[in-house]
N, C-alpha and C. Protein backbone atom coordinates (compact mmCIF):
# COMPACT_ATOMS: atom_id res chain seq x y z
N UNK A 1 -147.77 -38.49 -54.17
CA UNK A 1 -148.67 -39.59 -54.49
C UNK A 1 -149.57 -39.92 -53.30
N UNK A 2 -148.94 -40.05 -52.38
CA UNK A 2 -149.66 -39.92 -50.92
C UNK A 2 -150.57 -39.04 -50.86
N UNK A 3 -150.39 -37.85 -51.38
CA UNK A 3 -152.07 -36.81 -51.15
C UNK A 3 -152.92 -37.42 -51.59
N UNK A 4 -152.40 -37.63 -53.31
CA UNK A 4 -153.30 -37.91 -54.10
C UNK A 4 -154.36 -39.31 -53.96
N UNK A 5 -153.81 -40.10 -52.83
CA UNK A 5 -154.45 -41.35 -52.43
C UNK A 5 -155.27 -40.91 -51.02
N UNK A 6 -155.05 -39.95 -50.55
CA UNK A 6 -155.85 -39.79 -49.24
C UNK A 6 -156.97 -38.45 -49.64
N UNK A 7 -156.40 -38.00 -51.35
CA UNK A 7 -157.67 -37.05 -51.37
C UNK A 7 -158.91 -38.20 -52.19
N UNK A 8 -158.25 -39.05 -52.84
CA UNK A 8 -159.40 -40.02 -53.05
C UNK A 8 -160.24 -41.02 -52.65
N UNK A 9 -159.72 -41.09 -51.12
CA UNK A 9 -160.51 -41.79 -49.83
C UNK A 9 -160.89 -40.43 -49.37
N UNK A 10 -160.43 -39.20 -49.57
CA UNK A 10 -161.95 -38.23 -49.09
C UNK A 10 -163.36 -38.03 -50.21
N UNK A 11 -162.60 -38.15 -51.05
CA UNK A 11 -163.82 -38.15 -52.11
C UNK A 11 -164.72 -39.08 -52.01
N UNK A 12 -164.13 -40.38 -51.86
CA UNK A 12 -165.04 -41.88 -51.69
C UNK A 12 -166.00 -41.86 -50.51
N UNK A 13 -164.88 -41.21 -49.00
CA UNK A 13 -166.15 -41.23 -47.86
C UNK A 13 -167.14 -40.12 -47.97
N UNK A 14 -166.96 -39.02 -48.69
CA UNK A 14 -167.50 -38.24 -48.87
C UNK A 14 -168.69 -38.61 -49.61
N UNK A 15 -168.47 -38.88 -50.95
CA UNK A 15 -170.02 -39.68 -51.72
C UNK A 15 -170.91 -40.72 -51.00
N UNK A 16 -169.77 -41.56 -50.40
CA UNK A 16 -170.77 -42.75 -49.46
C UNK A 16 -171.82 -42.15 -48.27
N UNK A 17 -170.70 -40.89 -47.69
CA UNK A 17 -171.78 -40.27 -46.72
C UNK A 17 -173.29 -39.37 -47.51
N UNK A 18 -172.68 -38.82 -48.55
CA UNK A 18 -174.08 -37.89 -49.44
C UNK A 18 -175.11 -39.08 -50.00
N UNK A 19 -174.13 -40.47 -50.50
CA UNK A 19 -175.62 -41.23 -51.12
C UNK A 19 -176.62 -41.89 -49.54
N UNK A 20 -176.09 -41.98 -48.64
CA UNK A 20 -176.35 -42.64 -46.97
C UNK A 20 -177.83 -41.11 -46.67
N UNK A 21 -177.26 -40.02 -47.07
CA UNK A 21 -177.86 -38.68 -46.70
C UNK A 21 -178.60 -38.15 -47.66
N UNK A 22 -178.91 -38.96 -49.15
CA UNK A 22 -180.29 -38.64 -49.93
C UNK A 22 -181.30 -39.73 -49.70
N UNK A 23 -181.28 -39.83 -48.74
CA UNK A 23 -182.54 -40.47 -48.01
C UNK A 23 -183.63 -39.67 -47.41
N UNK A 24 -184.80 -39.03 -48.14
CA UNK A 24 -185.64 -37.95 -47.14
C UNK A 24 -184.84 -36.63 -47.44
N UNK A 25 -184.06 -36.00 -48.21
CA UNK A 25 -183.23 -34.91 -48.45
C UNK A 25 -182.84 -34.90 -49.60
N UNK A 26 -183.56 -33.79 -50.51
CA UNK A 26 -182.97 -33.85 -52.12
C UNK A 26 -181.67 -32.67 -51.58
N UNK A 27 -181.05 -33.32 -52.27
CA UNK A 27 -179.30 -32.70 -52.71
C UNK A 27 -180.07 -32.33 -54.18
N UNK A 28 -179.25 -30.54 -53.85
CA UNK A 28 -179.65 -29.44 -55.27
C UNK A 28 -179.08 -29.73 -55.97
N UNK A 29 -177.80 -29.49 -55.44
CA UNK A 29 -176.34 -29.99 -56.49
C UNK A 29 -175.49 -30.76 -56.03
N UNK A 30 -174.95 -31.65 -57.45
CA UNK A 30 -174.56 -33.07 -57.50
C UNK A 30 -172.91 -32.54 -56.76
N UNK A 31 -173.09 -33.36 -55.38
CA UNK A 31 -171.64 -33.89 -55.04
C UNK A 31 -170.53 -35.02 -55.86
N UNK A 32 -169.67 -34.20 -56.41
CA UNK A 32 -168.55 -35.11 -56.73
C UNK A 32 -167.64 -35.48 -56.13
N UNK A 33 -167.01 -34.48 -55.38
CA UNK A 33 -165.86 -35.13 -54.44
C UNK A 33 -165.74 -34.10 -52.98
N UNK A 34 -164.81 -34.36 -52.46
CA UNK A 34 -165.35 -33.89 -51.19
C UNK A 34 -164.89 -32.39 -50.95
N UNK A 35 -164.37 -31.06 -52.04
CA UNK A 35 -164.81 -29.41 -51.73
C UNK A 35 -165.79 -29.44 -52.32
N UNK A 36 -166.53 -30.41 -52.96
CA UNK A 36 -167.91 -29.80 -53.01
C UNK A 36 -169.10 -30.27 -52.32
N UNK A 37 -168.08 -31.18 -51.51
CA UNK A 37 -169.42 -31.43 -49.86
C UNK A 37 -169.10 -29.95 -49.06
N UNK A 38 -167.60 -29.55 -48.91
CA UNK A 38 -167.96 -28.16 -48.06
C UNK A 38 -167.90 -27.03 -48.59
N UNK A 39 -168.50 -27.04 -49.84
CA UNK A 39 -168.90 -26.14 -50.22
C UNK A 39 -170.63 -25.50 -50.47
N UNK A 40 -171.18 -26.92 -49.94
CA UNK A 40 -172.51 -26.99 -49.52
C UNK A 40 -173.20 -27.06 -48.25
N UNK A 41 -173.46 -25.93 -47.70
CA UNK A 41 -173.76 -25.50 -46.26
C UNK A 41 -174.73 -26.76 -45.51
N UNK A 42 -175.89 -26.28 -46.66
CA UNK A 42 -177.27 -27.12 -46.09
C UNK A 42 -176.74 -28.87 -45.96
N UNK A 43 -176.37 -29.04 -46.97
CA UNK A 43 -175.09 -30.10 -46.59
C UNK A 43 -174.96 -31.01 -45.69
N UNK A 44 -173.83 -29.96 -45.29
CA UNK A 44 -172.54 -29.82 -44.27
C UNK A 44 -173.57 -30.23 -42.85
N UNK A 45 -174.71 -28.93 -42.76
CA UNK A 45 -175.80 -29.36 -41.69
C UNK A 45 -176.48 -30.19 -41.56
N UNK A 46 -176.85 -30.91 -42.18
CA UNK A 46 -177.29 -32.23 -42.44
C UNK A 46 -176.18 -33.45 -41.84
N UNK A 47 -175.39 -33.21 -42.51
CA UNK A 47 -174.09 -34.20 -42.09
C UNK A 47 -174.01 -34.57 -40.50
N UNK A 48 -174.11 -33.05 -40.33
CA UNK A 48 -173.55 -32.40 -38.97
C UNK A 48 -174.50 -32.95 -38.01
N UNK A 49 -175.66 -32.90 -38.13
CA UNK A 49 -177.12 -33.42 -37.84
C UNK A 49 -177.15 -35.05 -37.61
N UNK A 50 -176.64 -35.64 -38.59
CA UNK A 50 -176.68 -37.38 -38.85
C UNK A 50 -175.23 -37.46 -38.23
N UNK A 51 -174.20 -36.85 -38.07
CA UNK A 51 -173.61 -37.63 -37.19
C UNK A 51 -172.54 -37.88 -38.34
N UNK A 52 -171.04 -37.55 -38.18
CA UNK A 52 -169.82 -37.32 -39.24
C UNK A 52 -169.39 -39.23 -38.98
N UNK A 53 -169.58 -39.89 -40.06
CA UNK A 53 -169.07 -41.72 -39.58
C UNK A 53 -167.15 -41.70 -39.30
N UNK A 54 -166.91 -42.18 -38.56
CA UNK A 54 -165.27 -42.36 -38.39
C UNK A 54 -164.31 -42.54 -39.68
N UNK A 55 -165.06 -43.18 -40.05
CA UNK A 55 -164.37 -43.55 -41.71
C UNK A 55 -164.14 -41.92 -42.26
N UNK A 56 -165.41 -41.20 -42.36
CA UNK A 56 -164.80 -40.00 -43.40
C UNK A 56 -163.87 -39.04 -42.04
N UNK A 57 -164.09 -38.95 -40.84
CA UNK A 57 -163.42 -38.32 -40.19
C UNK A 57 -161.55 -38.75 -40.10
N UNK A 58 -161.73 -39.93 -40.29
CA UNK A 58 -160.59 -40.74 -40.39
C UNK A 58 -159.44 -39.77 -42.10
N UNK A 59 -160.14 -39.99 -42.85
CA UNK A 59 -159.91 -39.32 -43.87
C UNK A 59 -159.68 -37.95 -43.50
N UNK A 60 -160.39 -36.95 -43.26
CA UNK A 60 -159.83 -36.22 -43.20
C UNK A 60 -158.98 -35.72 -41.79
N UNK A 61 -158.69 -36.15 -41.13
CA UNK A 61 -157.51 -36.55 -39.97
C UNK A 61 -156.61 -37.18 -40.80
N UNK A 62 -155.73 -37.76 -41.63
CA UNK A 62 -154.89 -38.06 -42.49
C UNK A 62 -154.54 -36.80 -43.39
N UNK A 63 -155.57 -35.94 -43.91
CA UNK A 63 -155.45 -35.22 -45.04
C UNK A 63 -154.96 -33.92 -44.22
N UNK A 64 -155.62 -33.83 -43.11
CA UNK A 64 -155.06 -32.75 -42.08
C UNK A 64 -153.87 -32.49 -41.60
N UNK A 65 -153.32 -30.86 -41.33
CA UNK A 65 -152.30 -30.67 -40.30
C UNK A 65 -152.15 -31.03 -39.22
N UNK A 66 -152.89 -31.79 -39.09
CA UNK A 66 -152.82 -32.08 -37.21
C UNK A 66 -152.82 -33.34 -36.35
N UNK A 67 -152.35 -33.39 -35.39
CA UNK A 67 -151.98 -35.01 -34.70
C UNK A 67 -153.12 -34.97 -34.32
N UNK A 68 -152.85 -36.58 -34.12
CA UNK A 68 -154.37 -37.14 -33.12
C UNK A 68 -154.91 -36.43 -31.87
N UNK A 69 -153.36 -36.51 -31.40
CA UNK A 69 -153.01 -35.37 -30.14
C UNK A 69 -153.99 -33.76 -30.40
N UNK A 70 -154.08 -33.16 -31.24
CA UNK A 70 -154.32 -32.42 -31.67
C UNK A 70 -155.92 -32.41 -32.12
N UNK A 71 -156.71 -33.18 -32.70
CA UNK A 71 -157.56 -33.45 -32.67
C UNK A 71 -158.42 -33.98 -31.24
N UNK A 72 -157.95 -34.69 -30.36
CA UNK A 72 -158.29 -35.02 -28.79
C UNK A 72 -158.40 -33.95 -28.21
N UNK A 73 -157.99 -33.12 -28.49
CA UNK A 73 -158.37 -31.56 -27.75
C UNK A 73 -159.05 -30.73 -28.43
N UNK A 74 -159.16 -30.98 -29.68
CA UNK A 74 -160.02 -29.89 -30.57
C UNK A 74 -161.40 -30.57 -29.93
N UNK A 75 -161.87 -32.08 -30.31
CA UNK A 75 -162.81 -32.31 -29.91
C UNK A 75 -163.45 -32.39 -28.29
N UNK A 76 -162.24 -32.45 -27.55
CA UNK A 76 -162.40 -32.64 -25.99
C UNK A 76 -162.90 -33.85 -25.91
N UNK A 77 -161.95 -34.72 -26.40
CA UNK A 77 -161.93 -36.50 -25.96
C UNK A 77 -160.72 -36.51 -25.60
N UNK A 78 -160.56 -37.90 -25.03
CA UNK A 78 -159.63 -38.15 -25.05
C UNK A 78 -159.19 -39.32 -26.21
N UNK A 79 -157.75 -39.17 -26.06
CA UNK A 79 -156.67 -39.93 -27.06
C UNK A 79 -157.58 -41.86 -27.20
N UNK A 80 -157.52 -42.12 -25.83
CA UNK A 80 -158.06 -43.26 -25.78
C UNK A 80 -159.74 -43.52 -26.54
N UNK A 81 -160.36 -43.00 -26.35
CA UNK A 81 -161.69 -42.41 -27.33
C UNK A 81 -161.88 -42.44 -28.49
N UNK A 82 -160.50 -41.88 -29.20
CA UNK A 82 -160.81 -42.09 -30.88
C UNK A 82 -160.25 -43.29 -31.16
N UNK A 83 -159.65 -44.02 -30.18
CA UNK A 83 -158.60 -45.39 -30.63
C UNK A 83 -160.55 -46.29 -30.44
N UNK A 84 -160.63 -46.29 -29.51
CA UNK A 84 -161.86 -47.37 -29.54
C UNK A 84 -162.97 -46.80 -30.63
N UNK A 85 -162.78 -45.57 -30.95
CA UNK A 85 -163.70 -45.19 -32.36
C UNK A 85 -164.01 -45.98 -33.23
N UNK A 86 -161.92 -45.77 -33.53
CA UNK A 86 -161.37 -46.71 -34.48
C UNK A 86 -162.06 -48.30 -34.80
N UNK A 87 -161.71 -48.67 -33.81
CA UNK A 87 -162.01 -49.89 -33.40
C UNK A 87 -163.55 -50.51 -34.02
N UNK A 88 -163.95 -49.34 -33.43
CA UNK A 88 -165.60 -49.78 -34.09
C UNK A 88 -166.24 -49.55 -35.08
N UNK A 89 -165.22 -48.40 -36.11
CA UNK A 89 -165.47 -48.32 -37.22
C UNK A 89 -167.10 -48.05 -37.77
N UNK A 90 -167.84 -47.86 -37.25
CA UNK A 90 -169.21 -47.73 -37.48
C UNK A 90 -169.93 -46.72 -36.71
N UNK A 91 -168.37 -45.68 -36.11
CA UNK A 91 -169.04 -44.77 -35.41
C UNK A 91 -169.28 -43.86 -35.49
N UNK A 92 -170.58 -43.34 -35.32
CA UNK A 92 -170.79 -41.68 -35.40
C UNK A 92 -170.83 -40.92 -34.62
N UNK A 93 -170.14 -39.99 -35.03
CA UNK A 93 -169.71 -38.52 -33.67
C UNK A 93 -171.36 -38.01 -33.27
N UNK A 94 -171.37 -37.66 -32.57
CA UNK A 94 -172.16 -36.63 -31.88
C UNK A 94 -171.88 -35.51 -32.95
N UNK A 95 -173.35 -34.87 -32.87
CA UNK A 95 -173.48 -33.01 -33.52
C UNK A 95 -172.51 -32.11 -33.33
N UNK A 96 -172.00 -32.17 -31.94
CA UNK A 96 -171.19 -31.10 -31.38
C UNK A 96 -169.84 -31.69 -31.76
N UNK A 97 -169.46 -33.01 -32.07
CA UNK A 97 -168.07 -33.11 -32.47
C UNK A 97 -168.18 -33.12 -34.05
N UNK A 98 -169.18 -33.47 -34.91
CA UNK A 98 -169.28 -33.35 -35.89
C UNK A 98 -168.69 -31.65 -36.54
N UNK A 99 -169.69 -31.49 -35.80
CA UNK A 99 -169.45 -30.12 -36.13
C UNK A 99 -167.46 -29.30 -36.14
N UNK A 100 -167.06 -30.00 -34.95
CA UNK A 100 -165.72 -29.40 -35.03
C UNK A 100 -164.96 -30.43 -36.37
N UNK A 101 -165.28 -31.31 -36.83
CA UNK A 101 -164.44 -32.21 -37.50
C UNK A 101 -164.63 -30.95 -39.19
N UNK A 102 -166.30 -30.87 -39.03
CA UNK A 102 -166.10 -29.83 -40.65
C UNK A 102 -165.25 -29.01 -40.19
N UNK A 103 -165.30 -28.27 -38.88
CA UNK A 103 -165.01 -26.65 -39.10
C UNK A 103 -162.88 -26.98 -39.50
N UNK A 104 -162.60 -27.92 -38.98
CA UNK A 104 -160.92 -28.39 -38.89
C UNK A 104 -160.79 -28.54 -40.22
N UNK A 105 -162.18 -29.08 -41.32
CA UNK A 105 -161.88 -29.45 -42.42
C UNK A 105 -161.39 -28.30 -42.90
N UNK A 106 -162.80 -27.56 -42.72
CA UNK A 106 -162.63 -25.76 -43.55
C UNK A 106 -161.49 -25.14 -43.44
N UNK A 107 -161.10 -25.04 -42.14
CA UNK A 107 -159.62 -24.78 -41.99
C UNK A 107 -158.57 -25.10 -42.74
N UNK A 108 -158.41 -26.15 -43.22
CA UNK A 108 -157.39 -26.97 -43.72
C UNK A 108 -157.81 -26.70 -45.35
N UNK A 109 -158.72 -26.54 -45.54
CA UNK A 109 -159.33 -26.20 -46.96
C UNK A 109 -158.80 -25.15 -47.40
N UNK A 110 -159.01 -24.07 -46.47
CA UNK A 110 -158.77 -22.79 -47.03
C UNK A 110 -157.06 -22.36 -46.29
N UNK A 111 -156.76 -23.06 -45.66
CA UNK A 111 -155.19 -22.69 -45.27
C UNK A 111 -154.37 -23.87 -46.45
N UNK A 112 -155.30 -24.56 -47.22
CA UNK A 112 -153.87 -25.03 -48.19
C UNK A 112 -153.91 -23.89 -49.80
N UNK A 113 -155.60 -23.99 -49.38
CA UNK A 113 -155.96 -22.64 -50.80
C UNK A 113 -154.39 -21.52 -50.84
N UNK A 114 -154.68 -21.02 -49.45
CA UNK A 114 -153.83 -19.74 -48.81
C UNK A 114 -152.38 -20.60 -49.31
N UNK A 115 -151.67 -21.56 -48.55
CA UNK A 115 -150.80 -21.28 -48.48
C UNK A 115 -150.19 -22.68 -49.62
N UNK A 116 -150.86 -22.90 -50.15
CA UNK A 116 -150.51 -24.46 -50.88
C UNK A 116 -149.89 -25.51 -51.23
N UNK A 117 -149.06 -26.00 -49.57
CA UNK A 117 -148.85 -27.07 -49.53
C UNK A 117 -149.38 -27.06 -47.84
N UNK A 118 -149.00 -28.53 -47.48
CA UNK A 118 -149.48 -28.92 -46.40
C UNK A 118 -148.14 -28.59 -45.16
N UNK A 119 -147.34 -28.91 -45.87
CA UNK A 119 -145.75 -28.81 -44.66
C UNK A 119 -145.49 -26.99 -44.47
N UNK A 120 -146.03 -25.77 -45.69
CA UNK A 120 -145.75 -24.49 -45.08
C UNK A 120 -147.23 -24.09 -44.08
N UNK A 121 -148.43 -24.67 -44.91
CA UNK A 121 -149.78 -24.39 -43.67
C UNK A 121 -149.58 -24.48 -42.00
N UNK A 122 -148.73 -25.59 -42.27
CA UNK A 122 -148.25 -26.65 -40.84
C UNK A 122 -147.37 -25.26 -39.95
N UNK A 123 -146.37 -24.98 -40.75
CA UNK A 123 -145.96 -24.45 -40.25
C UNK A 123 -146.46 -22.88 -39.47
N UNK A 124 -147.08 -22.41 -40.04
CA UNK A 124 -148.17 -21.38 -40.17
C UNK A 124 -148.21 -21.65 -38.58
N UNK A 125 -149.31 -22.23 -38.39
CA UNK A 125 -150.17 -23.24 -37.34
C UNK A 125 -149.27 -22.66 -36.55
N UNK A 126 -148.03 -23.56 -36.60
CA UNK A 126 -147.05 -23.76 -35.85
C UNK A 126 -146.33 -22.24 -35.18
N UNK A 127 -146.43 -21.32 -36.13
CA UNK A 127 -145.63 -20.13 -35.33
C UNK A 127 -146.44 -18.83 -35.30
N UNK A 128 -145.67 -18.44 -33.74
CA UNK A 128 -146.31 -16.98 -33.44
C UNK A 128 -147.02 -15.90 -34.42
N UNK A 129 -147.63 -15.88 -34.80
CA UNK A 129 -148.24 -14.72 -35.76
C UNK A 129 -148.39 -13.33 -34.49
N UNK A 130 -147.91 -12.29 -35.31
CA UNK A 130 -148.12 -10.91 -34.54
C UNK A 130 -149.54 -10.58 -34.61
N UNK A 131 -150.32 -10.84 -36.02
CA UNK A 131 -151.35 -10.47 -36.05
C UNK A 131 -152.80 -10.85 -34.78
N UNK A 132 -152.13 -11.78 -34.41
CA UNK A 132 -153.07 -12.80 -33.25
C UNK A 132 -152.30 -12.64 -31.83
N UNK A 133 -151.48 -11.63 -31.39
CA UNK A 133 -150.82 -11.11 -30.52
C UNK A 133 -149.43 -12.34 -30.41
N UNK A 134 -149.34 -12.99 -31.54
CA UNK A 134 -147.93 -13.41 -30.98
C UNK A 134 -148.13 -14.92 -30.53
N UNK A 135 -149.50 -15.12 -30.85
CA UNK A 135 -149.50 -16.65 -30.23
C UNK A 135 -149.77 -17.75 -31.63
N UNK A 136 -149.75 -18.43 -31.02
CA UNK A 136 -149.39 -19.65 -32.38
C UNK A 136 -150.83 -19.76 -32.93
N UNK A 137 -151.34 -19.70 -34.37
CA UNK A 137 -152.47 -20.08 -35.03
C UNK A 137 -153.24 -21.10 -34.12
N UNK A 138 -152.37 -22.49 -34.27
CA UNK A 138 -153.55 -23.65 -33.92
C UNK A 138 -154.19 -23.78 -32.24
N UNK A 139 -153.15 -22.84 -31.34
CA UNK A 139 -153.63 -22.22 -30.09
C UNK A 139 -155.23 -21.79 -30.16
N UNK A 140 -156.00 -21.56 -31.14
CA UNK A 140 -156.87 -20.63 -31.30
C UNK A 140 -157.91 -21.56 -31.85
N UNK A 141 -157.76 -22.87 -31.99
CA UNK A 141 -158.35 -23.31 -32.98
C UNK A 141 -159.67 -24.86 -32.22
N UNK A 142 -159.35 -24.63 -31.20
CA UNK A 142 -160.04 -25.28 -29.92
C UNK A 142 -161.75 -24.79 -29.96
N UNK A 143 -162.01 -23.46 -30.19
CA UNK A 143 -163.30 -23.19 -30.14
C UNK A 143 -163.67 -22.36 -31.25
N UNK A 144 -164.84 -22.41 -31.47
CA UNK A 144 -165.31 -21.67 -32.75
C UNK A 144 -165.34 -20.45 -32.93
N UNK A 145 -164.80 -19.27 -31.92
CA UNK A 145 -164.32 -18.12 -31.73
C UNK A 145 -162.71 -17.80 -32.19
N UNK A 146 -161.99 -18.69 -31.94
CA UNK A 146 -160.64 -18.58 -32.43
C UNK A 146 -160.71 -19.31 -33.95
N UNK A 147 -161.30 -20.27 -34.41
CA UNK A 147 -161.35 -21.12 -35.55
C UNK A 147 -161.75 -19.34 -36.47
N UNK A 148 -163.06 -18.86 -36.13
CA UNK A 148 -163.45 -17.83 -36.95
C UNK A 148 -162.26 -16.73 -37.32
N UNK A 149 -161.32 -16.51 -35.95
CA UNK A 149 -159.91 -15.62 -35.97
C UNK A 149 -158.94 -15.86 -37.15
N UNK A 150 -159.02 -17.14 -36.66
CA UNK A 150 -157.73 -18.42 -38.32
C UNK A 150 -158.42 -17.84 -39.41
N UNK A 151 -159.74 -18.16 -39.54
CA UNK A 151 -160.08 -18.50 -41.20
C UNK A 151 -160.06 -16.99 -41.35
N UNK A 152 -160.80 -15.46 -40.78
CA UNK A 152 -160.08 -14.26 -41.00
C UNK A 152 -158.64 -13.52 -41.30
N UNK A 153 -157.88 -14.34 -40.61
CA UNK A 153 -156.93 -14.22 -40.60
C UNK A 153 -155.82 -15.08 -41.73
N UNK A 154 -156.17 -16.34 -42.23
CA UNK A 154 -156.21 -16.75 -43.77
C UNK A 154 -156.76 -15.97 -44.64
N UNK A 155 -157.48 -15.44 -44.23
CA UNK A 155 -158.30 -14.67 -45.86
C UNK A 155 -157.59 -13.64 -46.21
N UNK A 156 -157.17 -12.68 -44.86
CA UNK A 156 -156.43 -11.68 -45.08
C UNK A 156 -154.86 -11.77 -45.47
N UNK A 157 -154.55 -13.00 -45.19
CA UNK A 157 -152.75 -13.59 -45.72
C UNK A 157 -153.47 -13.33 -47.36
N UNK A 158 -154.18 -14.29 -47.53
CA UNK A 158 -154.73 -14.43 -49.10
C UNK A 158 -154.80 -13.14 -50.10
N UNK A 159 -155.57 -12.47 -49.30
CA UNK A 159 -155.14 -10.99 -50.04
C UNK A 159 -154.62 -10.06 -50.01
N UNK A 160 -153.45 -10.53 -48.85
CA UNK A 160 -152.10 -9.80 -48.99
C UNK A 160 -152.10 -9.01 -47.73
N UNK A 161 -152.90 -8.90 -46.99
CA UNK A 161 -153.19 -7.70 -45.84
C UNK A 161 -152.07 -8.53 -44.22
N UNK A 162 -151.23 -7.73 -44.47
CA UNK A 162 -150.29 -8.64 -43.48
C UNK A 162 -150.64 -7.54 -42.04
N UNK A 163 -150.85 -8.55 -40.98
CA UNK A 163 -151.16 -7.80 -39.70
C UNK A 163 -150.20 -7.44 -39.13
């Protein structure tokens, strides 16, 4: 029941951010909930552009595998940083953190596709894969060179190609 309440505060920040972002930007196709915000590139860049608001990042940091802890280093803030975010509730990331908040989304998108629940994805994350020499998934997931490794490396779990 808990997913099902934190996938409908992604859907909600998700529409609030697309109706905020048809301002000066026709949207082709109608966003309903939030895989079909990332499933729309031009989008996503736009988003990415205006700046991801705390509220929907908040959302999907709940819906995610990953601690705060975990996020403070994906983005290269610190812990103290997203607490005063919090705080201000009206804040928008920068491009360059925007940008890592989709790519964590995508991740999490397509590693629940892959593996479909949230507690075996986690685990995933969590242990040595041979295919990646033995080091843990979310090790990799800091820059957009290792993020690209994960989501290859999901696709190929997906269709069976074990490394």
């Amino acid at each position: 029941m808990k997913s099902q309440s934190i996938e409908n505060k992604l859907d909600k920040e998700t529409k609030s951010l697309v109706q905020e972002m048809q301002v000066g930007y026709e949207i082709r196709n109608p966003v309903n909930n939030y895989n079909d915000f990332l499933d729309d590139k031009m989008l996503i860049i736009k988003a990415i552009r205006s700046g991801i608001p705390y509220s929907l990042f908040e959302a999907i940091q709940e819906y995610s595998p990953f601690s705060e802890t975990d996020w403070a280093s994906f983005l290269d803030i610190s812990a103290k940083s997203l607490q005063r975010y919090k705080i201000s509730q009206d804040h928008l990331f920068k491009s360059i953190h925007s940008e890592k908040i989709i790519e964590m989304a995508e991740v999490t998108k397509l590693g629940l596709s892959v593996f479909g629940d949230m507690n075996t994805f986690k685990l995933w994350l969590n242990t040595p894969c041979f295919a990646i020499g033995s080091e843990k998934p979310i090790n990799f997931l800091q820059d957009s060179y290792g993020k690209d490794m994960i989501m290859a490396e999901l696709t190929r779990i997906n269709y069976g190609i074990l490394g």
